[in-house]
Structures are given as C-alpha cells and as structure tokens.
C-alpha atoms as a PDB file:
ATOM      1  CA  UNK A   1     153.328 117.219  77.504  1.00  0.00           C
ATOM      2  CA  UNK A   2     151.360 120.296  77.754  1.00  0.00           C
ATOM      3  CA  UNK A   3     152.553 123.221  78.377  1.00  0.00           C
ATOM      4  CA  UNK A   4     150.453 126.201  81.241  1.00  0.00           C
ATOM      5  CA  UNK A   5     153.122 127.876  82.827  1.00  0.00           C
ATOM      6  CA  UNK A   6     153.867 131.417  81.725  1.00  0.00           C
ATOM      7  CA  UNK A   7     157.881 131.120  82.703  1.00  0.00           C
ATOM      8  CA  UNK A   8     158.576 127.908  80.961  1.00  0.00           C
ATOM      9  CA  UNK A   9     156.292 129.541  77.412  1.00  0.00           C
ATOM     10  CA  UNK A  10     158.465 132.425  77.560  1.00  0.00           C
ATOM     11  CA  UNK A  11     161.888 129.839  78.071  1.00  0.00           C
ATOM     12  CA  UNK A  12     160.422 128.269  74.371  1.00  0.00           C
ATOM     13  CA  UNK A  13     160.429 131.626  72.488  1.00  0.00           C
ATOM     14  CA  UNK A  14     163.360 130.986  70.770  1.00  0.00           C
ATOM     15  CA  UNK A  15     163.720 129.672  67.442  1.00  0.00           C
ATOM     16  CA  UNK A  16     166.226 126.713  68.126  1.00  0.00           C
ATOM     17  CA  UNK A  17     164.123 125.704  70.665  1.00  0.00           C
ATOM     18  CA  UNK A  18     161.007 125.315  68.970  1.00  0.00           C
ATOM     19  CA  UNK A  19     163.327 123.696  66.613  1.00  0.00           C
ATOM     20  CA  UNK A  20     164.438 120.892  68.817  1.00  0.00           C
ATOM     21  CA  UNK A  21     161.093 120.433  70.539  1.00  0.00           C
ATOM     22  CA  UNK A  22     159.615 119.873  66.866  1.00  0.00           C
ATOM     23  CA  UNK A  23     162.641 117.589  66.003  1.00  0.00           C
ATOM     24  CA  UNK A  24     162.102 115.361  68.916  1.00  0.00           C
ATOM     25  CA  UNK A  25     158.661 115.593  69.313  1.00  0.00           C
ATOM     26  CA  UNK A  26     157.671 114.645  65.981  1.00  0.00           C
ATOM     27  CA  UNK A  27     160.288 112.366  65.199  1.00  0.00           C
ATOM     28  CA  UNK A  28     160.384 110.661  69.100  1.00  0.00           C
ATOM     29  CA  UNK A  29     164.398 109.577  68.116  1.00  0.00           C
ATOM     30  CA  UNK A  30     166.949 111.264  70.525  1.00  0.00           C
ATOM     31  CA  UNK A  31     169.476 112.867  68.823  1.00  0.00           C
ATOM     32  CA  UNK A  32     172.496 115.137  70.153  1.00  0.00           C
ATOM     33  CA  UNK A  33     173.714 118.712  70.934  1.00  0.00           C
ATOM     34  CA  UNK A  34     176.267 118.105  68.211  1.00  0.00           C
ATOM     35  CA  UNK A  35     173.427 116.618  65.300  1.00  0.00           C
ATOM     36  CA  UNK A  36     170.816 118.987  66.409  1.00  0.00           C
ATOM     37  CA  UNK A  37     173.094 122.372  66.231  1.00  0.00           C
ATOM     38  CA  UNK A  38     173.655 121.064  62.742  1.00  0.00           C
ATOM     39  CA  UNK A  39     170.366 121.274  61.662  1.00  0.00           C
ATOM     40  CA  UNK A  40     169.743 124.943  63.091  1.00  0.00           C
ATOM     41  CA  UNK A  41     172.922 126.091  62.704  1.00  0.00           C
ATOM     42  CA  UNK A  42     174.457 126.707  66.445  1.00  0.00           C
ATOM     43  CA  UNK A  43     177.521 125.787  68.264  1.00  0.00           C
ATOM     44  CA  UNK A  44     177.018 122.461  69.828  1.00  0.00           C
ATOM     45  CA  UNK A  45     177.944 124.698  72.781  1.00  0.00           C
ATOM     46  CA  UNK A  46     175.190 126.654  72.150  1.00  0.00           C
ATOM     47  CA  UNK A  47     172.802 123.743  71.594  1.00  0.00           C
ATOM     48  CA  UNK A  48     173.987 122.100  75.043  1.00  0.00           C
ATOM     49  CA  UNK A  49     172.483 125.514  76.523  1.00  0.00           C
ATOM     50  CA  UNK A  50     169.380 125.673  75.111  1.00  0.00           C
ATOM     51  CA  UNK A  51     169.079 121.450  75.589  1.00  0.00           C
ATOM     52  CA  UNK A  52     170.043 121.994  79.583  1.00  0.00           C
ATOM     53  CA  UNK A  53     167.581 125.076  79.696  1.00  0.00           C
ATOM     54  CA  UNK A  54     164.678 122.597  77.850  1.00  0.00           C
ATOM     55  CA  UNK A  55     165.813 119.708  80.484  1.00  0.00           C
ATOM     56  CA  UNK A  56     164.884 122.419  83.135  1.00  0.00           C
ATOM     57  CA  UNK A  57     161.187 122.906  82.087  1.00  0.00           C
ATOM     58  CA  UNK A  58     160.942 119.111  81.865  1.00  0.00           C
ATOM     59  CA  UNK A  59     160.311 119.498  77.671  1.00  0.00           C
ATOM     60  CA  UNK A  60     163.317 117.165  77.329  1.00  0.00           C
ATOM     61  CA  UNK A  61     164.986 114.656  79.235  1.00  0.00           C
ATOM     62  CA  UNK A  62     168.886 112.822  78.754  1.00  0.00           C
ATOM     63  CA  UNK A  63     168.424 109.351  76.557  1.00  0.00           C
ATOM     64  CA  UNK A  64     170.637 106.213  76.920  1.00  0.00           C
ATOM     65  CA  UNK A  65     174.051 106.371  74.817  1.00  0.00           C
ATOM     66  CA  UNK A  66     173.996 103.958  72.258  1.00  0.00           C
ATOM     67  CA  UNK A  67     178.228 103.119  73.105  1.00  0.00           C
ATOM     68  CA  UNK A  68     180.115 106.541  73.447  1.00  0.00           C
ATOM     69  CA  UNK A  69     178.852 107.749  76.856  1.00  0.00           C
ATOM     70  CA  UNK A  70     180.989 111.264  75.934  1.00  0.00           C
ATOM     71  CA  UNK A  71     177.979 112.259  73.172  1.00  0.00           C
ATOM     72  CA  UNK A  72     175.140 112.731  75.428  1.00  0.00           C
ATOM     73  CA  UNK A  73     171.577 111.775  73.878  1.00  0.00           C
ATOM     74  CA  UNK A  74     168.680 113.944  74.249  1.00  0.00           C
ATOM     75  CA  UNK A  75     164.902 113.281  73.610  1.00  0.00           C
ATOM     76  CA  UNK A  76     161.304 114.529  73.883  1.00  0.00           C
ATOM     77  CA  UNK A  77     159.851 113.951  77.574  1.00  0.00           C
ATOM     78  CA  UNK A  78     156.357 112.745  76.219  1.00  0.00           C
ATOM     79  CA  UNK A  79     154.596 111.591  72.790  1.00  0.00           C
ATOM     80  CA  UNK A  80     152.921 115.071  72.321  1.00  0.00           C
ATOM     81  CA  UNK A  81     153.607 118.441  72.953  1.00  0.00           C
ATOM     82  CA  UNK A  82     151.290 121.256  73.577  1.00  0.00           C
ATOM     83  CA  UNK A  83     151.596 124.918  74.655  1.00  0.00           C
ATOM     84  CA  UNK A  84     148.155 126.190  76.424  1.00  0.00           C
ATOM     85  CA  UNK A  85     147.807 129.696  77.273  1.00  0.00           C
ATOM     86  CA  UNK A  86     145.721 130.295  80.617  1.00  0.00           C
ATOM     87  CA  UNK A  87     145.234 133.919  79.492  1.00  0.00           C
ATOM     88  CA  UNK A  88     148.332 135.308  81.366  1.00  0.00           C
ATOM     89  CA  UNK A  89     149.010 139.478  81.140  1.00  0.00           C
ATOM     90  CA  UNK A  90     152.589 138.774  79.696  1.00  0.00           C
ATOM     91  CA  UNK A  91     151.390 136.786  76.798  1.00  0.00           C
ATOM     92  CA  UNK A  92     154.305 134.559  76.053  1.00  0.00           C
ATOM     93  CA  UNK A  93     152.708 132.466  73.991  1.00  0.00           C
ATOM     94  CA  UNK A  94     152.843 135.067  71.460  1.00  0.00           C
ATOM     95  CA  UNK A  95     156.452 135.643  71.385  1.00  0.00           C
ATOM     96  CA  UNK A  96     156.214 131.449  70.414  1.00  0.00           C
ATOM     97  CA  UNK A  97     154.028 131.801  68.420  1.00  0.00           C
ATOM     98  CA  UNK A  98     155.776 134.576  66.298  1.00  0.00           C
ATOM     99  CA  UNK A  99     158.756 132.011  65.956  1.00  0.00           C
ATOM    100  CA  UNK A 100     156.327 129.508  64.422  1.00  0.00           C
ATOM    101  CA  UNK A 101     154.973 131.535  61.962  1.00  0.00           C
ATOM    102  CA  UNK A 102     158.794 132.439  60.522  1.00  0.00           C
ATOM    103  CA  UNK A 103     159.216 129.019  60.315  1.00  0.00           C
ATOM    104  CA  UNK A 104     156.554 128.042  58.451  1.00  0.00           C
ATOM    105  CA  UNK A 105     157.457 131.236  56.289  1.00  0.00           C
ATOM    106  CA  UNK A 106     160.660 129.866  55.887  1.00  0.00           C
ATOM    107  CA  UNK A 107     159.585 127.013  54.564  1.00  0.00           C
ATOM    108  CA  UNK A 108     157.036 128.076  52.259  1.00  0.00           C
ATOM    109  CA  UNK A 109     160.448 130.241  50.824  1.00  0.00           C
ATOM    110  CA  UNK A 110     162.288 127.426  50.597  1.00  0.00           C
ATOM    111  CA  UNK A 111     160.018 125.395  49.075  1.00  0.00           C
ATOM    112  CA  UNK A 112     159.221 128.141  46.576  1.00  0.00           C
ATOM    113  CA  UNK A 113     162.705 128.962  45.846  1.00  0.00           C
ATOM    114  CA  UNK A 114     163.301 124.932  44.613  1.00  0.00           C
ATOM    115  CA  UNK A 115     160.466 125.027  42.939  1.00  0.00           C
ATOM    116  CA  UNK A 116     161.463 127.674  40.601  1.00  0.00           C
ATOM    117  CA  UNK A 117     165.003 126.471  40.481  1.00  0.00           C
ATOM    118  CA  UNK A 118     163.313 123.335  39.085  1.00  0.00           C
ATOM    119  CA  UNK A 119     161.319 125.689  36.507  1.00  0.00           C
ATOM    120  CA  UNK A 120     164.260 127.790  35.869  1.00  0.00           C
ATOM    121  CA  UNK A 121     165.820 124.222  34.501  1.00  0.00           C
ATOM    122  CA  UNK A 122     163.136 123.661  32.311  1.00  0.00           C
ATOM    123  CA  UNK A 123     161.353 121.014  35.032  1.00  0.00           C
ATOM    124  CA  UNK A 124     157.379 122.622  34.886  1.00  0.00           C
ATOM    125  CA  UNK A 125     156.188 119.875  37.114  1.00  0.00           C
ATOM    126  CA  UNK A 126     155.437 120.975  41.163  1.00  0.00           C
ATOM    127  CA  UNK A 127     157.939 117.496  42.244  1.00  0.00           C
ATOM    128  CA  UNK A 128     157.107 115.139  44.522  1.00  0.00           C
ATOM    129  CA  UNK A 129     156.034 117.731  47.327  1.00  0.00           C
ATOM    130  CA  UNK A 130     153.400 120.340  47.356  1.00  0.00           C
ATOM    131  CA  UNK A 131     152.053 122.694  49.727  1.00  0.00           C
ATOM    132  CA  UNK A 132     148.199 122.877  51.391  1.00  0.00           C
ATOM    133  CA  UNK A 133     146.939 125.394  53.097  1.00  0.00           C
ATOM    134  CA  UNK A 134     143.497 125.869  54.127  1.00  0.00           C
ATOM    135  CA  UNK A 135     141.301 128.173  55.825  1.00  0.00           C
ATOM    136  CA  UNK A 136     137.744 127.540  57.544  1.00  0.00           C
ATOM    137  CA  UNK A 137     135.611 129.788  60.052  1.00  0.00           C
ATOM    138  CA  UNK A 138     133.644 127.602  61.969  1.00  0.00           C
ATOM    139  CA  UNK A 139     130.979 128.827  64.902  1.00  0.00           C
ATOM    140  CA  UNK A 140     131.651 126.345  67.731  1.00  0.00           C
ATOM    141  CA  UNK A 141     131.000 125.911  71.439  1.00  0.00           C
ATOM    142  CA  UNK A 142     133.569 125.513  74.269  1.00  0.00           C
ATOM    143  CA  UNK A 143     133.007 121.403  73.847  1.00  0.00           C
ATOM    144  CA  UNK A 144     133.066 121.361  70.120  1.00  0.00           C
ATOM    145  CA  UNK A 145     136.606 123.499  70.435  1.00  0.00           C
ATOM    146  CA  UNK A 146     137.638 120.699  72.613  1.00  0.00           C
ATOM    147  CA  UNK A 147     136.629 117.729  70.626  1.00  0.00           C
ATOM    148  CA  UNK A 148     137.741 119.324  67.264  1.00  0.00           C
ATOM    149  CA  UNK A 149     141.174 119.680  69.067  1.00  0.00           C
ATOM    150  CA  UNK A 150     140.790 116.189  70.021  1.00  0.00           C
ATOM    151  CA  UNK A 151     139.810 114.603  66.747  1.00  0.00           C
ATOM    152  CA  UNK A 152     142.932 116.516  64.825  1.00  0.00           C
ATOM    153  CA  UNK A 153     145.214 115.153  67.098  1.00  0.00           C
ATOM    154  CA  UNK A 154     143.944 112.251  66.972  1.00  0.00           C
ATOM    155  CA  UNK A 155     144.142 112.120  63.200  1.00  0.00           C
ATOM    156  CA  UNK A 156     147.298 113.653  62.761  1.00  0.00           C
ATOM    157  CA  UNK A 157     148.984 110.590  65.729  1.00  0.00           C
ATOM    158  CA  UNK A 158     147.570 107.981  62.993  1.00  0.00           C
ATOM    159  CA  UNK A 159     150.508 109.142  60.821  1.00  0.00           C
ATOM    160  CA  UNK A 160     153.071 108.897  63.475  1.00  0.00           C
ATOM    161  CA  UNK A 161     155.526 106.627  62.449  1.00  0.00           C
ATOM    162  CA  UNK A 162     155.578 102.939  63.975  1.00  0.00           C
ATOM    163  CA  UNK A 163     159.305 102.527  64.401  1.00  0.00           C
ATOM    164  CA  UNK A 164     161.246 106.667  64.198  1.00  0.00           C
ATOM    165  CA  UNK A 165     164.050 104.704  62.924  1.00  0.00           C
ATOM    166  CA  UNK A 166     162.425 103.311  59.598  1.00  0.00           C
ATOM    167  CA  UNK A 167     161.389 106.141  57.326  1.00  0.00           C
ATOM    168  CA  UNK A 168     158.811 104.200  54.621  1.00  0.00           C
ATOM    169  CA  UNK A 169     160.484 104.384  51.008  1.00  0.00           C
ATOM    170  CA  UNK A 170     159.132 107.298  49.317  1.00  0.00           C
ATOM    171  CA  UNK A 171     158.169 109.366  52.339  1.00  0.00           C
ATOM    172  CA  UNK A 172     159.000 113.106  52.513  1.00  0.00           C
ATOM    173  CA  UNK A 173     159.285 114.891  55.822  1.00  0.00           C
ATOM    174  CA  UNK A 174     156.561 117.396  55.898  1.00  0.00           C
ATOM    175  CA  UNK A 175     155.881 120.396  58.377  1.00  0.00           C
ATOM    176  CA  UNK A 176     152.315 120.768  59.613  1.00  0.00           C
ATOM    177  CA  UNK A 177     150.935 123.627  61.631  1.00  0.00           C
ATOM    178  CA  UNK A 178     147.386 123.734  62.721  1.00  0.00           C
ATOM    179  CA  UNK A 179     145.567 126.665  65.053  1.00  0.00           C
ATOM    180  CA  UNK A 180     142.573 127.754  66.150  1.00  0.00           C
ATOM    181  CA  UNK A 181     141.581 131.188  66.915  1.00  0.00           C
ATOM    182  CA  UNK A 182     138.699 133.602  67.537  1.00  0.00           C
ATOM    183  CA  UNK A 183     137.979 135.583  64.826  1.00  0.00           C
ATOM    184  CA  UNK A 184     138.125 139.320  64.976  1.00  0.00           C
ATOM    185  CA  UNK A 185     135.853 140.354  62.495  1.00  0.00           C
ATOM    186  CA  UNK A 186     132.544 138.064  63.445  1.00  0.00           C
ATOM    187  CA  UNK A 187     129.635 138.674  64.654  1.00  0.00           C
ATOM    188  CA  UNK A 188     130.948 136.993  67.877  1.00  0.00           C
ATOM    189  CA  UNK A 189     133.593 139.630  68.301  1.00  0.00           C
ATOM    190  CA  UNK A 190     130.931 142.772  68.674  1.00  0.00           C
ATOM    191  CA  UNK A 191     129.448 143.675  71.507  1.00  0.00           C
ATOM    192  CA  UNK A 192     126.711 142.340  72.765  1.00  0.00           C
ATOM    193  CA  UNK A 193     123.362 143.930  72.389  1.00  0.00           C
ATOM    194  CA  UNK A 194     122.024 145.928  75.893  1.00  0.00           C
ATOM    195  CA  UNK A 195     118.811 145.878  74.480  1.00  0.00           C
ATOM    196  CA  UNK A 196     118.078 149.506  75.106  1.00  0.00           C
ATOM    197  CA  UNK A 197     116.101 151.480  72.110  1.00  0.00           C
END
C-alpha cells in the first residue's frame, strides 16, 4: 500500500492513526475498535471514527468475525505500507511525520524510564531489550536511493512473522523507524557553481 495522495497523507496525521496503521501493518492480525482504543487510549467510539475514516482512504478494510458478528474486525489493506510524497505545496507528509517522531520519542522515554526503575532497584544490567540507533550520510544516485529502499525492505520483510498469531518464545516487540533524507549541510545542498570568475 503506498501512499501519493496529498488528502489521504493529511487524513493519517493523527497519532491514533499512525497507531493503528503500525498495529495492523506490522502485525497483519485484525483486531477491533474496542482492542485497538485500548492500546492508544480512545473511546472505542472514537476508534470506530478514525477506523471508518482509514476504511475511506482504502488503508484498512473490515475482516471476517471470528463468531460475534456485533465486534466488527478490522485489518491492514496490504502487506506493506508506505507514505510517498510527490512534492505537494501543503506538505502533509510532514504533519505525519511529526507524529512519528513523538512516537519514537515516546518510546525511547519509556524505555529509559524502566530502565532506571530497574537501576533504581539495584538491577545494573540494560534487560533483555536495548535500543540502536544509527546514523550514516551516504552520496547516492536516484537508482541507488531506490534500490537501498528496496534492499531495507526487503531485509526488514525477512523478519515478518510466518503465522501473526504465534509470537516465537522469547521475542520482544520492537519499534523500527528508518528514513532517508537529503542532507542540508552537504556539499550537494549549495549552489551550484556558474562558473563565472
């Protein structure tokens, strides 16, 4: 599912729908207004909403009940989701992508607010989880943009797991976030040279 049109970016810019695309997406189990305003802390009303407004952009679709036809089942309308910006004036992207970086903050928070909970108790050991984060500037051309694109989401789908309903023993649920963007302090970001004395 890739995402182009301006309207339907600017109908994701809101943090519990970025939430449910991620849950869906990632996980590819459908799930319901009720379970899915639990985990982001709306109304199933609410939820229902922002699930209908989703269903309108084509980001998520009704699932099959599994017995009680009065919870309706939601989930992701494709494996893979991706927002491409074509460059548009309004820039909704941006709003989006705002709402992705505060979750990814939150995280980070939350992750260092157990952590020193654990240390608090005397536990000096980072647990089970830690974070990564890494930074590279690269120089690349428009078709080694596309093929790095390509080969992370190719490596990140090898992780995917083979039945959503069986988490291996052991596994922790981790966030990732990847981007790519031009850099504004590079040689590539100064004008180019008129070649006038």
């Amino acid at each position: 599912m890739e995402i182009t049109d301006p309207k339907a970016i600017r109908a994701l810019a809101h943090a519990a729908r970025l939430e449910v695309i991620s849950e869906l997406y990632s996980t590819q189990v459908s799930r319901t207004a009720t379970e899915l305003a639990a985990q982001t802390g709306l109304t199933p009303s609410a939820m229902s909403y922002h699930l209908r407004a989703l269903q309108k952009w084509g980001i998520v679709v009704p699932a099959a009940t599994a017995g009680d036809a009065r919870e309706r089942r939601w989930k992701a309308a494709g494996t893979d989701f991706t927002i491409h910006s074509l460059g548009g004036v309004a820039s909704p992207e941006l709003a989006v992508l705002d709402l992705e970086l505060d979750a990814y903050r939150r995280r980070v928070l939350a992750y260092a607010k157990t952590r020193n909970e654990r240390r608090a108790s005397g536990d000096t050991s980072d647990g089970p989880s830690s974070v990564v984060l890494a930074s590279n500037l690269l120089y690349l051309t428009p078709d080694q943009r596309a093929e790095l694109t390509r080969r992370v989401f190719d490596l990140l789908r090898d992780y995917d797991l083979e039945d959503p309903d069986h988490v291996p023993e052991g596994a922790e649920r981790m966030a990732t976030m990847w981007s790519m963007i031009p850099d504004d302090r590079g040689p590539a970001a100064a004008k180019p040279a008129t070649g006038k004395a």
